[in-house]
Protein backbone atom coordinates (compact mmCIF):
# COMPACT_ATOMS: atom_id res chain seq x y z
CA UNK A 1 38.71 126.05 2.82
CA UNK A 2 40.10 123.68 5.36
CA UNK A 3 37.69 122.05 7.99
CA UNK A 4 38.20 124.81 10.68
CA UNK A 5 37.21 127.40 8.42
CA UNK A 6 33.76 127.49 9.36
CA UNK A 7 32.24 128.31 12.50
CA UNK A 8 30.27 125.49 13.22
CA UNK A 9 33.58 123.56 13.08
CA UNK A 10 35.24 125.30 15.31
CA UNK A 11 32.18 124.98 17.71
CA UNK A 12 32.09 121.48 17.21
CA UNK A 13 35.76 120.64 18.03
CA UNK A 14 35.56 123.03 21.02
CA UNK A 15 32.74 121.37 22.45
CA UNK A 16 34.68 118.16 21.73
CA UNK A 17 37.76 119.67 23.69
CA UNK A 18 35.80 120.66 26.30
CA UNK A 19 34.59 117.21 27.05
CA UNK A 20 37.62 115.56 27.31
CA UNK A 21 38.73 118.11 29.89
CA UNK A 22 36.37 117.67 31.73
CA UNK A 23 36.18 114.13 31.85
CA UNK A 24 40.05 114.16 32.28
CA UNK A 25 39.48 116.69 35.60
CA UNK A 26 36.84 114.19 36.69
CA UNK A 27 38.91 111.46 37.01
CA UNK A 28 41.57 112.90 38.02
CA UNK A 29 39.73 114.09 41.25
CA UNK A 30 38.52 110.68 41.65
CA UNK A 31 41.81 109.48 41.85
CA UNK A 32 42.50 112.27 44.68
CA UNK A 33 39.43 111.25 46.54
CA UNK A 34 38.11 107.55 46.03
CA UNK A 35 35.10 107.97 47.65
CA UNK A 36 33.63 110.08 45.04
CA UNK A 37 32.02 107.26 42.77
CA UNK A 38 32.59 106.83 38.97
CA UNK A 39 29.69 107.13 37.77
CA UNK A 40 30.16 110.97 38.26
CA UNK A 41 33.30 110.48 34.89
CA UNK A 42 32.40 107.15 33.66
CA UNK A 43 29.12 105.67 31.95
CA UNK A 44 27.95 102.09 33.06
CA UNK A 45 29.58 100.75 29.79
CA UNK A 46 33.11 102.50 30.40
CA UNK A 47 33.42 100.90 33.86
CA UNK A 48 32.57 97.41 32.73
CA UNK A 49 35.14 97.98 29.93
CA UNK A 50 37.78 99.30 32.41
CA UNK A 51 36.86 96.23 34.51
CA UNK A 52 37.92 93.89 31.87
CA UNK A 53 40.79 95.57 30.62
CA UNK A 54 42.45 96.57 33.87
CA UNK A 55 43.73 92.96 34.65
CA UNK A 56 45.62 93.19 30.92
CA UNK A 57 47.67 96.42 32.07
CA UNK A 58 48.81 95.93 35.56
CA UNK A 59 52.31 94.95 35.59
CA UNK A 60 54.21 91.85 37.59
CA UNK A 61 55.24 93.34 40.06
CA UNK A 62 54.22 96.22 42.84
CA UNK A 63 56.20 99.06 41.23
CA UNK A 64 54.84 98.36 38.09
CA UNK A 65 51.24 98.27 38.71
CA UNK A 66 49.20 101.14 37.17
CA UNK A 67 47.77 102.47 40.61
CA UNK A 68 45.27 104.90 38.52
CA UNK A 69 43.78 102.17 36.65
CA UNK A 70 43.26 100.56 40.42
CA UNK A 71 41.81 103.88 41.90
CA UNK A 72 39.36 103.31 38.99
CA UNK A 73 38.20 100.24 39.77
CA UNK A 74 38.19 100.35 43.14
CA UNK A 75 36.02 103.26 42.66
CA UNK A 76 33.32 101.50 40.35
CA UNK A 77 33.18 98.75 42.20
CA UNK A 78 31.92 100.88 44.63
């Protein structure tokens, strides 16, 4: 019997699923529209983590910069 034989399994990893989709449509619409802020996607923690990380992935130059990773911050900052 493999690990998605049973029904609470399956429940489990759809619930899972479903989370991360919906998280992933949250940001993305905050990315459409920065006024909407963060907290709506992200917890308290995640935005302080994004703030320290986001410095490490922009790139040298304009074209290189990861503009969601900006809309992010800019947005918990707000």
């Amino acid at each position: 019997m493999t690990q998605l034989e049973s029904i609470e399994a399956i429940q489990r990893l759809s619930v899972l699923a479903i989370s991360v989709a919906v998280k992933t449509l949250q940001m993305m619409e905050g990315r459409e529209r920065p006024d909407i802020p963060a907290s709506i996607a992200l917890s308290e923690q995640e935005q302080q983590c994004l703030l320290q990380i986001a410095p490490t992935l922009e790139g040298k130059t304009s074209i290189t910069k990861i503009e969601i990773m900006r809309g992010l911050i800019a947005t918990c900052m707000l």
